[in-house]
Protein backbone atom coordinates (compact mmCIF):
# COMPACT_ATOMS: atom_id res chain seq x y z
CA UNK A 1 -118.07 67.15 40.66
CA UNK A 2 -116.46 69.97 43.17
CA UNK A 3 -114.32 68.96 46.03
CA UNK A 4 -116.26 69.42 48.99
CA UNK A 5 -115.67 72.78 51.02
CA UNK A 6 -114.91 71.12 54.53
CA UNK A 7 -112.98 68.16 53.97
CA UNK A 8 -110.48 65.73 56.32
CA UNK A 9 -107.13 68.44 55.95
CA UNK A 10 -109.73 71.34 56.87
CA UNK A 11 -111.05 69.99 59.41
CA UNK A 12 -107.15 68.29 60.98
CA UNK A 13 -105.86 71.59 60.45
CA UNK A 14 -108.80 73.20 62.26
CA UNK A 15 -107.93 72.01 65.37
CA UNK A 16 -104.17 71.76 65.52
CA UNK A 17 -103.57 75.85 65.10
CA UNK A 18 -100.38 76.30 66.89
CA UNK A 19 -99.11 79.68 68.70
CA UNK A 20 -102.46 79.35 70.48
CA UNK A 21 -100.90 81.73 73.48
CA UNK A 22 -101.06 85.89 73.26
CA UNK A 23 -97.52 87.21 73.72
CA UNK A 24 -96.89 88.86 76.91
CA UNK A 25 -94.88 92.01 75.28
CA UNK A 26 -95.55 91.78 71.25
CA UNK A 27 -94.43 94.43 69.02
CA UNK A 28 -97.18 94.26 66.93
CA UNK A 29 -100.84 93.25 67.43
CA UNK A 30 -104.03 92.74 65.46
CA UNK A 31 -107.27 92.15 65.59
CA UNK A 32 -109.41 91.21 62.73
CA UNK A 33 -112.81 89.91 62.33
CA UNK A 34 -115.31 89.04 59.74
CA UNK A 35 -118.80 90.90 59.73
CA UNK A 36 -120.08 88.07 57.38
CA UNK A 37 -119.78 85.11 59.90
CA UNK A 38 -118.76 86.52 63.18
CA UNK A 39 -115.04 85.37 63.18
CA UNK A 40 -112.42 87.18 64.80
CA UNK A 41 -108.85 86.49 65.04
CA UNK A 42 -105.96 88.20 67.33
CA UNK A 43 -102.18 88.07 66.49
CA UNK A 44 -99.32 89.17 68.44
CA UNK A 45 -96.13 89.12 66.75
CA UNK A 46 -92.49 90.06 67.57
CA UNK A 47 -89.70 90.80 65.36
CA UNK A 48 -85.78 90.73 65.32
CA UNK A 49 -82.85 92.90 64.45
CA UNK A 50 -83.44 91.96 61.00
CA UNK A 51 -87.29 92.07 60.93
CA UNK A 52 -88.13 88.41 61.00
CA UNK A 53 -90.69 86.76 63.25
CA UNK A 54 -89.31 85.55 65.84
CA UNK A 55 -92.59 85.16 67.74
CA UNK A 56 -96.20 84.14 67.47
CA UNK A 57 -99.25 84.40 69.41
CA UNK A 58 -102.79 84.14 68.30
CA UNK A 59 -106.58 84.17 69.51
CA UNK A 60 -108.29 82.10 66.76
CA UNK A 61 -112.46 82.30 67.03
CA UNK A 62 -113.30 81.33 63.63
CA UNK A 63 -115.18 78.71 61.72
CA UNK A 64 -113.40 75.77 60.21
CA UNK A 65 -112.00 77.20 57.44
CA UNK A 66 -110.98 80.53 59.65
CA UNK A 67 -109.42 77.67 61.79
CA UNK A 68 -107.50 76.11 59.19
CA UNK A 69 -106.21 79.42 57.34
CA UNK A 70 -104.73 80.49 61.14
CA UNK A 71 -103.00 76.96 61.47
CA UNK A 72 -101.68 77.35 57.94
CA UNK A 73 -100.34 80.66 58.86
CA UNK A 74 -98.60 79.75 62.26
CA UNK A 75 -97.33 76.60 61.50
CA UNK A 76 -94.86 78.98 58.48
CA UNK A 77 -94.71 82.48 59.81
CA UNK A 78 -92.01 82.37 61.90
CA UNK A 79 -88.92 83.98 60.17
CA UNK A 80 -90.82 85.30 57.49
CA UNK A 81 -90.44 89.52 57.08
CA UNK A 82 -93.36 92.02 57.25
CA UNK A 83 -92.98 91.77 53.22
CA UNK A 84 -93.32 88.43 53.31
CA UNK A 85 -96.77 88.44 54.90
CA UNK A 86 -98.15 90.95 52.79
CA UNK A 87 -96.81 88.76 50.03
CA UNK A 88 -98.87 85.86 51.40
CA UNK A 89 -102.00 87.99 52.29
CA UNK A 90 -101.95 89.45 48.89
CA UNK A 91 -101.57 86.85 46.97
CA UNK A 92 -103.93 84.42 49.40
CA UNK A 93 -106.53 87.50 48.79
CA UNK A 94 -106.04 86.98 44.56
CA UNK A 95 -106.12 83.67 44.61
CA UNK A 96 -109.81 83.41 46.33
CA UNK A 97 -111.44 85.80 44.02
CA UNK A 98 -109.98 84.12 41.16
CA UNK A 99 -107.21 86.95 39.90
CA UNK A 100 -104.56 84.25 39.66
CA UNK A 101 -104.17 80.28 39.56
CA UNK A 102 -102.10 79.66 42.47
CA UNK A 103 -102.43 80.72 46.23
CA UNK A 104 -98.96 81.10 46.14
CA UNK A 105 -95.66 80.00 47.97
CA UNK A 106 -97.28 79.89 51.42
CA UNK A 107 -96.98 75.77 52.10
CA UNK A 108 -100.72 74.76 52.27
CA UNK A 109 -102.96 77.65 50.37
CA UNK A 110 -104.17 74.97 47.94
CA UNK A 111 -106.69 73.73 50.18
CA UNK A 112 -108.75 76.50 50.08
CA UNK A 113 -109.61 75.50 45.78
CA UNK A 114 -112.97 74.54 46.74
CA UNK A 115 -113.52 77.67 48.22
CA UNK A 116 -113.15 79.74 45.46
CA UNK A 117 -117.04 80.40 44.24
CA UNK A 118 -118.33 80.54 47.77
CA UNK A 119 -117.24 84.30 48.35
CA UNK A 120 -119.06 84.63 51.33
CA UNK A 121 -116.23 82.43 52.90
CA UNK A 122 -113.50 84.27 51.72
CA UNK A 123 -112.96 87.11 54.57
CA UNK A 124 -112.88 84.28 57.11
CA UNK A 125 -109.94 82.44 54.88
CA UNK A 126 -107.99 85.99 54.88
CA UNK A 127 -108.35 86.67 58.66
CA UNK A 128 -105.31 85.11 59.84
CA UNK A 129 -103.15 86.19 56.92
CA UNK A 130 -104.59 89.60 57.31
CA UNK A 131 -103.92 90.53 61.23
CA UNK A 132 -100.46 89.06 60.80
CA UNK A 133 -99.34 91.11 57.95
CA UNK A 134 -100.26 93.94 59.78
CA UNK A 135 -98.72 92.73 63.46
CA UNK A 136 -95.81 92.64 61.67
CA UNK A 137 -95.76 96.50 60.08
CA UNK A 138 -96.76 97.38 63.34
CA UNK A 139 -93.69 95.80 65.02
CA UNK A 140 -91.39 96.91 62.22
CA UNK A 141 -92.70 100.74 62.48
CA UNK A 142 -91.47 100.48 66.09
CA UNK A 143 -88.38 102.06 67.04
């Protein structure tokens, strides 16, 4: 028997997102949304001398498991490099169609095992991991 797809940690995680506040001067933002279930999520992010978050902000309007993915991803972005994020996004992205066995270094991915076969789900999982990878290029391509 399967692990069910919304479970206690989905659902805590869901609604204890942190960096729930836009930034007022980002150097990056992104918005992303998924055309499957509707979810959309904004993230502002602002970088360093040395290209590490040093900020977060994010507008999270997602289902559960959108929900969970953002928290996931604010409660370990900060100080983590444009690279870094892509890292995570890519290897998030593998993990959910089934290219590799582990989600990854990102503290947390795991959680998202019993999402694997229900592909439908997966572009809401990515969101977060998606708009801050980019935030971040954005803010690093800035002068």
């Amino acid at each position: 028997m399967s692990a069910p797809l919304y479970n206690q940690t989905i659902l805590r995680l869901a609604t204890s997102i942190p960096h729930q506040v836009r930034l007022e001067a980002p150097g990056g933002t992104s918005e992303k949304r998924s055309p499957v279930c509707g979810s959309r999520i904004i993230v502002d992010v602002a970088l360093d001398g040395e290209g590490r978050v040093t900020a977060i902000g994010q507008e999270v309007r997602a289902c559960a498991l959108g929900q969970a993915s953002a928290s996931l991803m604010g409660a370990a972005a900060m100080g983590r490099t444009p690279a870094e994020l892509e890292a995570a996004r890519a290897d998030l992205t593998a993990y959910l169609a089934g290219d590799r066995e582990t989600p990854g270094e990102w503290p947390g991915l795991d959680i998202f095992e019993p999402a694997r076969p229900y592909t439908a789900r997966h572009a809401s999982i990515r969101l977060a991991f998606e708009a801050v990878a980019d935030a971040a290029r954005q803010a690093e391509a800035k002068p």
